[in-house]
N, C-alpha and C. Protein backbone atom coordinates (compact mmCIF):
# COMPACT_ATOMS: atom_id res chain seq x y z
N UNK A 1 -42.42 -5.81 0.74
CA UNK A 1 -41.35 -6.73 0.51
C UNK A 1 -40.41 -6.71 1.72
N UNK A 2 -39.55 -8.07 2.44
CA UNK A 2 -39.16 -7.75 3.30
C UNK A 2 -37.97 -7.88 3.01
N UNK A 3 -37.00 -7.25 3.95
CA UNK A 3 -35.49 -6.62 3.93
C UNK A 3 -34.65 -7.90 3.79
N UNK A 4 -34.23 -8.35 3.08
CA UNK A 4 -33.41 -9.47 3.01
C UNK A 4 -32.00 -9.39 3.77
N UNK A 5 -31.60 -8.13 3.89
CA UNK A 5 -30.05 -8.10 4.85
C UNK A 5 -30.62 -7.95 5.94
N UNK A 6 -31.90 -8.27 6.56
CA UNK A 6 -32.46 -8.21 7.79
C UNK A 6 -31.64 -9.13 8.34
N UNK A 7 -31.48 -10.36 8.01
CA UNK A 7 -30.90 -11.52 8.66
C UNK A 7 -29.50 -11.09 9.27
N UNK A 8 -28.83 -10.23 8.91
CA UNK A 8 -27.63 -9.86 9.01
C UNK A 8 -27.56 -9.31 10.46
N UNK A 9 -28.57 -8.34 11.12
CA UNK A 9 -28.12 -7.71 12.67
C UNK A 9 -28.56 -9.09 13.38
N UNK A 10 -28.86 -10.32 12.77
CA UNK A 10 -29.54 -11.56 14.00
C UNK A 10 -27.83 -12.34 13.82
N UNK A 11 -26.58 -11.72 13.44
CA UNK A 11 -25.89 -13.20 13.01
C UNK A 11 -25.28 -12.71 14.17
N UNK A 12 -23.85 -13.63 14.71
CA UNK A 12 -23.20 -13.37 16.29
C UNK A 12 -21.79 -12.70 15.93
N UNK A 13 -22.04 -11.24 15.59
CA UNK A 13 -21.10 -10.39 14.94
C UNK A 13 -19.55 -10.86 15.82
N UNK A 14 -20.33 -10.40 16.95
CA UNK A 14 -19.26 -10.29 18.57
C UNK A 14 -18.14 -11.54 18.47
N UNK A 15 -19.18 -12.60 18.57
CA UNK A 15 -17.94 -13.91 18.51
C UNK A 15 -17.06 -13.86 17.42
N UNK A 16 -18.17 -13.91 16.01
CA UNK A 16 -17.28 -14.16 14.93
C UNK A 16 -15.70 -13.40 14.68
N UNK A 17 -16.23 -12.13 15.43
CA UNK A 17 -15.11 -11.20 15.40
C UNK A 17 -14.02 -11.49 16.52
N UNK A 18 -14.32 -11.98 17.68
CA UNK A 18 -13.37 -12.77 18.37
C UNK A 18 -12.92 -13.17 18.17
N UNK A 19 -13.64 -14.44 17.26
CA UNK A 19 -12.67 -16.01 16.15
C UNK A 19 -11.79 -15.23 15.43
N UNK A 20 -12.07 -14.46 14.88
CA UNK A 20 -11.21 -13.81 13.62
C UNK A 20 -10.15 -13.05 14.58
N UNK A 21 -10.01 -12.16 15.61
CA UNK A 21 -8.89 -11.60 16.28
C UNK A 21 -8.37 -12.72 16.33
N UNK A 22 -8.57 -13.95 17.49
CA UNK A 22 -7.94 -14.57 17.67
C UNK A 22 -6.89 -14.94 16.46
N UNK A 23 -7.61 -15.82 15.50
CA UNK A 23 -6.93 -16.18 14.78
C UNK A 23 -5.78 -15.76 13.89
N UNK A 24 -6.03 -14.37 14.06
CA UNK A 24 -5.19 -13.45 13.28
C UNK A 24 -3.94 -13.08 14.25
N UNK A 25 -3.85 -13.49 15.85
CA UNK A 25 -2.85 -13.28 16.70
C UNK A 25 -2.20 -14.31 16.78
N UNK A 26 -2.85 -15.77 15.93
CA UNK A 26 -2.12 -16.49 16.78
C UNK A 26 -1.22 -16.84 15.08
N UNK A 27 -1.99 -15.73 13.92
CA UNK A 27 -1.09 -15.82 12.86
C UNK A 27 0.26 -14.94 12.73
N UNK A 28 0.43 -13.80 13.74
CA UNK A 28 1.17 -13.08 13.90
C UNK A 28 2.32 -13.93 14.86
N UNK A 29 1.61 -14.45 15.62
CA UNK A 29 2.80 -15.06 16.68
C UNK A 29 3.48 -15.63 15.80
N UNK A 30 3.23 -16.75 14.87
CA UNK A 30 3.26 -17.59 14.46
C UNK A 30 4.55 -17.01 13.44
N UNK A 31 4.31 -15.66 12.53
CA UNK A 31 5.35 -14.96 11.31
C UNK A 31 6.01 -14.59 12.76
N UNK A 32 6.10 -13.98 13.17
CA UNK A 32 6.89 -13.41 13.98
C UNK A 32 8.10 -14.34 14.62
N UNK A 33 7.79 -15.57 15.01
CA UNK A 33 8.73 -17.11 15.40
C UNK A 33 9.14 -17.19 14.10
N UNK A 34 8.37 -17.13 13.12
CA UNK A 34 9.14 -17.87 11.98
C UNK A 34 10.13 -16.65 11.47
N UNK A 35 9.97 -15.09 11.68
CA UNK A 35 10.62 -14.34 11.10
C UNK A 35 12.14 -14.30 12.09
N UNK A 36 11.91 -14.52 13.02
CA UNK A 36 12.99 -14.22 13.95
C UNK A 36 13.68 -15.92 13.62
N UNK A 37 13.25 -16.93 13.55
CA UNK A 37 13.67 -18.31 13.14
C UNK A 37 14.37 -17.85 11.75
N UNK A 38 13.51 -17.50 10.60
CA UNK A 38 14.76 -16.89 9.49
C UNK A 38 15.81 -16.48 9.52
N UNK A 39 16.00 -14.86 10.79
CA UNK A 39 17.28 -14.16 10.64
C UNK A 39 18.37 -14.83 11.68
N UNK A 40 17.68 -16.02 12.37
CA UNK A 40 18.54 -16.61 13.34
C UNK A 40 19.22 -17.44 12.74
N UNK A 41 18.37 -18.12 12.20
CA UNK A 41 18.75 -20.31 11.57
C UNK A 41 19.11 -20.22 10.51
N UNK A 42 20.02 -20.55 9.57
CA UNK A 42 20.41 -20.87 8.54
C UNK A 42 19.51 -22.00 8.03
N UNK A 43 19.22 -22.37 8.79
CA UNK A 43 18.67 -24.06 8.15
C UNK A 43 16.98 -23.96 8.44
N UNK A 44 16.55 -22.75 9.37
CA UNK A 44 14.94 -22.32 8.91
C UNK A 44 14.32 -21.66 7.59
N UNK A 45 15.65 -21.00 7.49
CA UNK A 45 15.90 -20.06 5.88
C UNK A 45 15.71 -20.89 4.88
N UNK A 46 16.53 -21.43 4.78
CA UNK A 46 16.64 -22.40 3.65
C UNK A 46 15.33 -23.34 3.69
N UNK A 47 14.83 -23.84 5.22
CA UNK A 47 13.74 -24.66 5.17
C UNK A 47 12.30 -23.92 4.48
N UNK A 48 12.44 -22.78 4.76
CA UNK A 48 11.28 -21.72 4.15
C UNK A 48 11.30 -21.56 2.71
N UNK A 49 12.41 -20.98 2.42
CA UNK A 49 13.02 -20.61 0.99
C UNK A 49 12.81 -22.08 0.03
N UNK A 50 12.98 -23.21 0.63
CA UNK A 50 12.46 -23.90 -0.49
C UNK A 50 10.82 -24.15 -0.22
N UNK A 51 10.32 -24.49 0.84
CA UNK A 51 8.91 -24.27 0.95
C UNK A 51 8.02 -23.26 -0.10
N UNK A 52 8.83 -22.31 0.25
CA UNK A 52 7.89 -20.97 -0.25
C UNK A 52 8.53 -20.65 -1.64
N UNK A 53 9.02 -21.60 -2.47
CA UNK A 53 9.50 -20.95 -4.08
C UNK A 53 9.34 -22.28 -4.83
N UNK A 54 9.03 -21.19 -6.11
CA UNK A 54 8.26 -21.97 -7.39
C UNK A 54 6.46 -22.31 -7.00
N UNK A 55 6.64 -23.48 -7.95
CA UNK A 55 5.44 -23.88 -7.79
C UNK A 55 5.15 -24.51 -6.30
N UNK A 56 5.80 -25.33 -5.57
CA UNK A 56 5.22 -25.69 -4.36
C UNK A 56 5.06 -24.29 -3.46
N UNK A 57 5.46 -23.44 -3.49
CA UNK A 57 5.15 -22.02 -2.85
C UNK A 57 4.11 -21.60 -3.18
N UNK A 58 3.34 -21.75 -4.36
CA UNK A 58 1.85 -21.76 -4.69
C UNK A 58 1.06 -22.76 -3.86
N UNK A 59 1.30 -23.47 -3.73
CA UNK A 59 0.64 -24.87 -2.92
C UNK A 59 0.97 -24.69 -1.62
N UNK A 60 1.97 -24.21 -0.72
CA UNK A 60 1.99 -24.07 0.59
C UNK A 60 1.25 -23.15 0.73
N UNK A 61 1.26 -21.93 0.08
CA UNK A 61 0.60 -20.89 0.33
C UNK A 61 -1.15 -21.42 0.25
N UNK A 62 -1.61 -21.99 -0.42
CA UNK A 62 -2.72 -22.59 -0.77
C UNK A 62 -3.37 -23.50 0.54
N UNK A 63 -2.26 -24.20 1.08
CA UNK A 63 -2.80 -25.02 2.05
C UNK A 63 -2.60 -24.18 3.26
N UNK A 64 -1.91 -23.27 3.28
CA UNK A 64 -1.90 -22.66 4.88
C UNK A 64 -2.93 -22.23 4.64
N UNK A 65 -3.28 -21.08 3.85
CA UNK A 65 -5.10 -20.44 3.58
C UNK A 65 -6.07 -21.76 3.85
N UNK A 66 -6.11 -23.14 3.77
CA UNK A 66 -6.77 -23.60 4.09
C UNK A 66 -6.62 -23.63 5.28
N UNK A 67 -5.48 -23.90 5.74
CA UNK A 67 -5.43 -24.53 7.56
C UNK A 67 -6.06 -23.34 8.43
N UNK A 68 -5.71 -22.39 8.19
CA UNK A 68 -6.05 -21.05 8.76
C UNK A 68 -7.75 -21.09 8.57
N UNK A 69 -8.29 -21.39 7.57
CA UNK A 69 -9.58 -21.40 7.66
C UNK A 69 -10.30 -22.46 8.75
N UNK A 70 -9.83 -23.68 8.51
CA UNK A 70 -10.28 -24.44 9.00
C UNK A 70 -9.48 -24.11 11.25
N UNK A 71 -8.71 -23.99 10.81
CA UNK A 71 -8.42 -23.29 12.47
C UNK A 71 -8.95 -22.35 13.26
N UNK A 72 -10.10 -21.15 11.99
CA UNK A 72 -10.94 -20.55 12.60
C UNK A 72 -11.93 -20.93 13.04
N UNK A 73 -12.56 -22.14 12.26
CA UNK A 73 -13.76 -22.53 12.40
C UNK A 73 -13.65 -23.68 13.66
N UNK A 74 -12.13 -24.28 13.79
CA UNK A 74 -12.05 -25.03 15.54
C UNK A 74 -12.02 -24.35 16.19
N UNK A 75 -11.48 -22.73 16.09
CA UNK A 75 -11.43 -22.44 17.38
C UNK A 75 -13.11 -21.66 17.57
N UNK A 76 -14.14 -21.28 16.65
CA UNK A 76 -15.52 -21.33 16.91
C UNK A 76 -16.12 -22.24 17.82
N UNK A 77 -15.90 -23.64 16.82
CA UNK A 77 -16.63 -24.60 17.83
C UNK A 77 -15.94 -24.62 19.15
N UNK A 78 -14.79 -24.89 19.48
CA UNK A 78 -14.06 -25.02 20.95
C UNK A 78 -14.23 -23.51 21.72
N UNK A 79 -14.52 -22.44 21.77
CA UNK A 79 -14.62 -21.57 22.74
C UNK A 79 -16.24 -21.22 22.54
N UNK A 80 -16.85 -20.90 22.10
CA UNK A 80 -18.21 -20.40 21.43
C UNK A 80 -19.26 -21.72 21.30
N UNK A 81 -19.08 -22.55 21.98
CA UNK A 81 -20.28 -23.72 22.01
C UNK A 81 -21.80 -23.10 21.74
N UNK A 82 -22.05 -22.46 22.45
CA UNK A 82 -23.40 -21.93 22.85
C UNK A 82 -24.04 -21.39 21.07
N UNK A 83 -22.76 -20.78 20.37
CA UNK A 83 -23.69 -20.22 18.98
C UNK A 83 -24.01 -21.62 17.87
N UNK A 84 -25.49 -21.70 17.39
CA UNK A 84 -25.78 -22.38 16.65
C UNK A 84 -25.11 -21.92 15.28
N UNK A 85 -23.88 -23.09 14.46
CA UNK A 85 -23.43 -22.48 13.71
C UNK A 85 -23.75 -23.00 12.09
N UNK A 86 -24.21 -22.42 11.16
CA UNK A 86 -25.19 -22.57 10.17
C UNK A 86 -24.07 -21.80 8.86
N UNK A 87 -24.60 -22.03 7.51
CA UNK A 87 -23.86 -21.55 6.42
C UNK A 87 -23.95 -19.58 6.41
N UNK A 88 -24.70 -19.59 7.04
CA UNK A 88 -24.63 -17.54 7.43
C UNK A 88 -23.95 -17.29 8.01
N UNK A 89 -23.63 -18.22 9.21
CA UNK A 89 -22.51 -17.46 10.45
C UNK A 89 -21.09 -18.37 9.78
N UNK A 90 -20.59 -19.35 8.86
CA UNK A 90 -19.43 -19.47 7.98
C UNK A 90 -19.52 -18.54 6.88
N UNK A 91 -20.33 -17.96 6.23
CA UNK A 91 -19.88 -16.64 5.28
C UNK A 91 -19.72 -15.38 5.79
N UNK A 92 -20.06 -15.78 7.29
CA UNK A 92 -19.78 -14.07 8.11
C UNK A 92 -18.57 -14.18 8.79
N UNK A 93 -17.69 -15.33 9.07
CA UNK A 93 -16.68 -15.73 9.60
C UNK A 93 -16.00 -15.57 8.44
N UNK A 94 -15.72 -15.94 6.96
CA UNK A 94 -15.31 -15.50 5.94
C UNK A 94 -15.02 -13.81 5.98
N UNK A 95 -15.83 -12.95 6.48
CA UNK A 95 -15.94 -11.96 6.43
C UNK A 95 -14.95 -11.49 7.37
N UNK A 96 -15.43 -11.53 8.63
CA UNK A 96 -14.40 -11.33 9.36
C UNK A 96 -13.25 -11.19 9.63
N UNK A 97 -12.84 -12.59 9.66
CA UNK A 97 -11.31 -12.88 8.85
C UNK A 97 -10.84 -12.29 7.83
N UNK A 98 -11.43 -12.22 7.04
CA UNK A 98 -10.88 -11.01 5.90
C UNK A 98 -10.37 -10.08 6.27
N UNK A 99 -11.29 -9.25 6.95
CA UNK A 99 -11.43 -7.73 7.29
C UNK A 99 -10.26 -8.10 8.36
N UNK A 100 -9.72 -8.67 9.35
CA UNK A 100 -8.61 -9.04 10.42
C UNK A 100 -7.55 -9.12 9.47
N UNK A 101 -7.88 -10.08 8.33
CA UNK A 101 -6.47 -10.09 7.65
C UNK A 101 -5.99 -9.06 6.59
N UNK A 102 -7.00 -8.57 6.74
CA UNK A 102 -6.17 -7.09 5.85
C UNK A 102 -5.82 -6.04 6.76
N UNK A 103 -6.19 -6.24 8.19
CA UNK A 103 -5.73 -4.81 8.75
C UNK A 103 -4.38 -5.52 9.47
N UNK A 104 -4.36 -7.20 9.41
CA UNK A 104 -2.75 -7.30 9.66
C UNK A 104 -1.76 -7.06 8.39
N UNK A 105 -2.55 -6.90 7.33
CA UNK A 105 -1.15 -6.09 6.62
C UNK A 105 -1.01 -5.24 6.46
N UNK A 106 -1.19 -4.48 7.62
CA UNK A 106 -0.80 -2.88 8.10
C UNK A 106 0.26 -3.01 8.52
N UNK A 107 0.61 -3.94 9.52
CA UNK A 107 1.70 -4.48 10.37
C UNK A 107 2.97 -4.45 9.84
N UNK A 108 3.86 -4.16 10.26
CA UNK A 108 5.37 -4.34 9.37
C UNK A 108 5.89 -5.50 9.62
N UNK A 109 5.04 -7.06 9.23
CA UNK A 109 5.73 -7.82 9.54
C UNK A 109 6.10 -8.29 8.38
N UNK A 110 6.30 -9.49 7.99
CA UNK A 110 6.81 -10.03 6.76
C UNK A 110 6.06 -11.17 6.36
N UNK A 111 5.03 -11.05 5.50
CA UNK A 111 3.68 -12.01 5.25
C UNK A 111 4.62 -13.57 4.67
N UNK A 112 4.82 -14.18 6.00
CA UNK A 112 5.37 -15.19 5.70
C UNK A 112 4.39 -16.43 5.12
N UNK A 113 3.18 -16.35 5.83
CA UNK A 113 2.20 -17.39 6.16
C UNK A 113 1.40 -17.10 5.46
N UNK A 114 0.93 -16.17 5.81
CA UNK A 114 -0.66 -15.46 4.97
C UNK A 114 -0.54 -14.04 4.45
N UNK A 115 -0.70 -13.41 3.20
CA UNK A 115 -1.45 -12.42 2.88
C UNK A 115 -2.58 -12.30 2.16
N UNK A 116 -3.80 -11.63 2.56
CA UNK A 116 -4.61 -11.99 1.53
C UNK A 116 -5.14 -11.68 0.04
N UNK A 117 -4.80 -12.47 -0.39
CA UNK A 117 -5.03 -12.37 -1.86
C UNK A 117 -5.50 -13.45 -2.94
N UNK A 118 -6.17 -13.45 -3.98
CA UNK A 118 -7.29 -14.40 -4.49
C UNK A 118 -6.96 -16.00 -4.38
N UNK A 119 -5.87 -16.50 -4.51
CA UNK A 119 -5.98 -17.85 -3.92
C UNK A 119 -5.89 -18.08 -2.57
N UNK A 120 -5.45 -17.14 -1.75
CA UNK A 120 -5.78 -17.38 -0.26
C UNK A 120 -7.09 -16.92 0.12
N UNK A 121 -8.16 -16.42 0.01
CA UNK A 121 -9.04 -16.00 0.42
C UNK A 121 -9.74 -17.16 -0.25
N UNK A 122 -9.67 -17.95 -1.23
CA UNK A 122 -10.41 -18.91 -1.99
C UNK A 122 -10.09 -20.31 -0.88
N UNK A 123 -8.88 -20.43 -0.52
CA UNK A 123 -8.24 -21.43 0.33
C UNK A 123 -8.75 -21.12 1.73
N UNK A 124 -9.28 -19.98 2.43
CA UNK A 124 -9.60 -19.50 3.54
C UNK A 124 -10.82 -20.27 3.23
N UNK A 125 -11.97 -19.89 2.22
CA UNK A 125 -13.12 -20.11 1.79
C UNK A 125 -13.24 -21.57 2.14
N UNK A 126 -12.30 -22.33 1.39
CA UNK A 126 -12.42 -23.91 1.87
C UNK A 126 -12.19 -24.33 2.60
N UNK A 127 -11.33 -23.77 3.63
CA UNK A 127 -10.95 -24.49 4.82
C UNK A 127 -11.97 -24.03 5.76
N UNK A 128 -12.56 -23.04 6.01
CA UNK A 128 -14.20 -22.53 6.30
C UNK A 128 -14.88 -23.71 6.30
N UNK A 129 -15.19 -23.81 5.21
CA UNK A 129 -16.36 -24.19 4.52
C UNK A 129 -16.40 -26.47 4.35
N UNK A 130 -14.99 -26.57 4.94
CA UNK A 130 -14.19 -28.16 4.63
C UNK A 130 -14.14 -28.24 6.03
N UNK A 131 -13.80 -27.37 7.27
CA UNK A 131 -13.99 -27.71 8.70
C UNK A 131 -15.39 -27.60 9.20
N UNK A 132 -16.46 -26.43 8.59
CA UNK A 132 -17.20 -26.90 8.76
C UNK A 132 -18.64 -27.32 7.94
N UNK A 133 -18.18 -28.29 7.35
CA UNK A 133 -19.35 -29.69 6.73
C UNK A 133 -20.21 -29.97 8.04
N UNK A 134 -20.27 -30.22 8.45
CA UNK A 134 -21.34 -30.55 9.31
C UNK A 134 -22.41 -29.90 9.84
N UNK A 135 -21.88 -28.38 9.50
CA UNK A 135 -22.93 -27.24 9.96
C UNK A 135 -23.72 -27.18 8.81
N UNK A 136 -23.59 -27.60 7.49
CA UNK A 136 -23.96 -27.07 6.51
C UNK A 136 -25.43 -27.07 6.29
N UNK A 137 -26.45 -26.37 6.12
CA UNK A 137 -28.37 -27.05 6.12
C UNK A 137 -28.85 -26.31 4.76
């Protein structure tokens, strides 16, 4: 019988894990402007604070996990041309990203944007999986 996680040492660990640093720095830049924009701006505060409470704070949070997904999977295609990209190398980019976004909440920053947890990792999943449709076989 043959090894079915065989497929796994053929996927493009290296890049995927690139995509996923990247993306995870340019999510830090990103809290980090907005955290220093909080303790500066009165009027970023407030612009956040209603963003991010109640129910539309469920839904922002929902759509950034998408954008973030789908921003991993542009910045795949735009630096990484060369890898043929198929529904194995988007559930290993799933992976990735994961594993990036849990070791940024090691960080002492202040999970403005993203932490991961079951509707963001579900919203990561789709924005994956919604940027890239076209890979799908």
């Amino acid at each position: 019988m043959a090894n079915p996680l065989r497929r796994l040492k053929f996927l493009p660990w290296r890049s995927l894990l690139q995509v996923s640093a990247l993306t995870t720095i340019i999510l830090v830049v990103l809290e980090f402007l907005l955290t220093l924009g909080y303790t500066q701006s009165p009027a970023i505060e407030r612009t956040l604070s209603f963003l991010y409470t109640g129910s539309l704070g469920l839904l922002m949070t929902f759509v950034t996990a998408i954008g973030v997904g789908a921003m991993a999977v542009y910045l795949l295609e735009r630096f990484f041309q060369k890898i043929i990209i198929n529904t194995a190398n988007l559930w290993a980019l799933v992976l990735c990203l994961a594993v990036f976004l849990l070791l940024k909440s090691l960080l002492p920053l202040m999970p403005i944007l993203i932490s991961l947890d079951q509707l963001q990792l579900v919203g990561i999943i789709i924005g994956i999986f919604w940027k890239g449709r076209p890979y799908w076989q």
